[in-house]
Protein backbone atom coordinates (compact mmCIF):
# COMPACT_ATOMS: atom_id res chain seq x y z
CA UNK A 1 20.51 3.24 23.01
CA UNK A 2 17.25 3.66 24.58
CA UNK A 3 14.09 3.85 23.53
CA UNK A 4 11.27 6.29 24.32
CA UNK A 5 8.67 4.96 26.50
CA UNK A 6 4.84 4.77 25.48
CA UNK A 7 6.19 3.76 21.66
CA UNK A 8 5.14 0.19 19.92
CA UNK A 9 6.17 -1.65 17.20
CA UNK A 10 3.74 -0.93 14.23
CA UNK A 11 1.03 -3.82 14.09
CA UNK A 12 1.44 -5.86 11.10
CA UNK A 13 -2.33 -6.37 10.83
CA UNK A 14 -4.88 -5.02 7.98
CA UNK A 15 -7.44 -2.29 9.17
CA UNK A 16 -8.52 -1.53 5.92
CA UNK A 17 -8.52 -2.30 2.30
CA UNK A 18 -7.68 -5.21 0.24
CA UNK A 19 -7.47 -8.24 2.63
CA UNK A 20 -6.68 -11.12 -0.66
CA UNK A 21 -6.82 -11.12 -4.50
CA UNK A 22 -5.90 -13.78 -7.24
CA UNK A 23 -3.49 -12.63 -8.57
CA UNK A 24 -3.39 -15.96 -10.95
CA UNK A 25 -6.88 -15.13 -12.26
CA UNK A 26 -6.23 -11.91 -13.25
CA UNK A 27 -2.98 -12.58 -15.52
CA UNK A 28 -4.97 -15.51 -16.70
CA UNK A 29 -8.49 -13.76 -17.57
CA UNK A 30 -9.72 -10.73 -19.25
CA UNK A 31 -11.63 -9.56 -16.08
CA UNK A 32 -14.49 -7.37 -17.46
CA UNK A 33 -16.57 -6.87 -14.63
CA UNK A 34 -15.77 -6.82 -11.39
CA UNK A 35 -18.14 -7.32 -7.92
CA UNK A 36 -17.55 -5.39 -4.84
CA UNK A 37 -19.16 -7.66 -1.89
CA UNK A 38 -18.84 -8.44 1.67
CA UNK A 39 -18.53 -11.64 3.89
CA UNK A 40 -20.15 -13.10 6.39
CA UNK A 41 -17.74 -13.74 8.75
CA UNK A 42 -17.47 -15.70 12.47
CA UNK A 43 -14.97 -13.92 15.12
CA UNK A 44 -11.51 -15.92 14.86
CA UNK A 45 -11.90 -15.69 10.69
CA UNK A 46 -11.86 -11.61 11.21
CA UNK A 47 -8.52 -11.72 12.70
CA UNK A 48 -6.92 -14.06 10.45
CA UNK A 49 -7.94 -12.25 7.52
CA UNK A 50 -6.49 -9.34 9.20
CA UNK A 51 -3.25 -10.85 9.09
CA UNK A 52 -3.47 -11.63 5.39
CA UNK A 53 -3.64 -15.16 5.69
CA UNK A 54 -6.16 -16.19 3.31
CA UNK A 55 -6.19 -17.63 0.06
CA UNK A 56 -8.73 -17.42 -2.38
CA UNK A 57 -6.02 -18.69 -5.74
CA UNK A 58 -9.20 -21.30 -5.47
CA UNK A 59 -12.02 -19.48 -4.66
CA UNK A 60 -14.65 -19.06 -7.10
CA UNK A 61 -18.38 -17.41 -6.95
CA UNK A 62 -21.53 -18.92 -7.26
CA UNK A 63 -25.24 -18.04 -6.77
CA UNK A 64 -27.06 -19.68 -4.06
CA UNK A 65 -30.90 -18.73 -3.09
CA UNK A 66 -30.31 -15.96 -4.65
CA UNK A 67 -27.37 -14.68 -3.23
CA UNK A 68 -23.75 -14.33 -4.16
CA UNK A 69 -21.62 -16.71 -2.27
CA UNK A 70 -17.70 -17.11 -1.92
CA UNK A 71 -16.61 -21.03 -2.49
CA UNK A 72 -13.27 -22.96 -1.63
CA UNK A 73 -11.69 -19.68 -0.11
CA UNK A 74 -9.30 -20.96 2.62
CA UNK A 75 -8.93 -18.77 5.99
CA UNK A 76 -6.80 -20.45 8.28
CA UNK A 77 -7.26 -20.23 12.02
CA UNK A 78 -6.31 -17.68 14.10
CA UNK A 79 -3.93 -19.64 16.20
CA UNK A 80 -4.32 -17.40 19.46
CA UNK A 81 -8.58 -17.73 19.37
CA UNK A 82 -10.32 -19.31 22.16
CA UNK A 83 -10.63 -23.28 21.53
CA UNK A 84 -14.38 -23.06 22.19
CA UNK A 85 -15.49 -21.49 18.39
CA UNK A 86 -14.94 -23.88 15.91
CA UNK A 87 -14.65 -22.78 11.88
CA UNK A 88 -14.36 -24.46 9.27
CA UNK A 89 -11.04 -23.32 7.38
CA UNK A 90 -12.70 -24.23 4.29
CA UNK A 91 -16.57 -23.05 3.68
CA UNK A 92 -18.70 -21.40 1.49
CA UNK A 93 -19.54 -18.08 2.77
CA UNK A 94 -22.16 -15.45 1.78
């Protein structure tokens, strides 16, 4: 069995859509309204996300200076990263 040359396996990373959702809070709550928003985030968090690592089954929003932010969401590091950028796995993000 051979295989053709040029092919690669299919990458198991998220390019687009839903990244995490509580699941818990959903089945929980009556969820009336909901809030499309983005993140702010630093370069290893991007890729971890992208491999659907994070939990949010914590996470709640809050308003800070007037802004919406994310708290007690957990992104894990992205293992192959360069050791120079340090993240917080746990932060508040805006």
């Amino acid at each position: 069995m051979s295989q053709k040359s040029g092919k690669t396996a299919k990458s198991s990373m998220i390019s687009h859509g839903m990244v995490a959702q509580n699941r818990k809070a959903r089945f929980n709550y009556a969820i009336q309204e909901t809030i499309e928003a983005g993140l702010v985030l630093k370069g290893p968090e991007v890729k971890s996300l992208r491999l659907g690592r994070a939990t949010i089954s914590e996470a709640f929003a809050g308003e800070r200076d007037g802004e919406l932010w994310l708290f007690n969401s957990y992104i894990p590091e992205y293992q192959a990263a360069c050791s120079r950028v340090l993240i917080a796995a746990r932060r508040a993000s805006s």
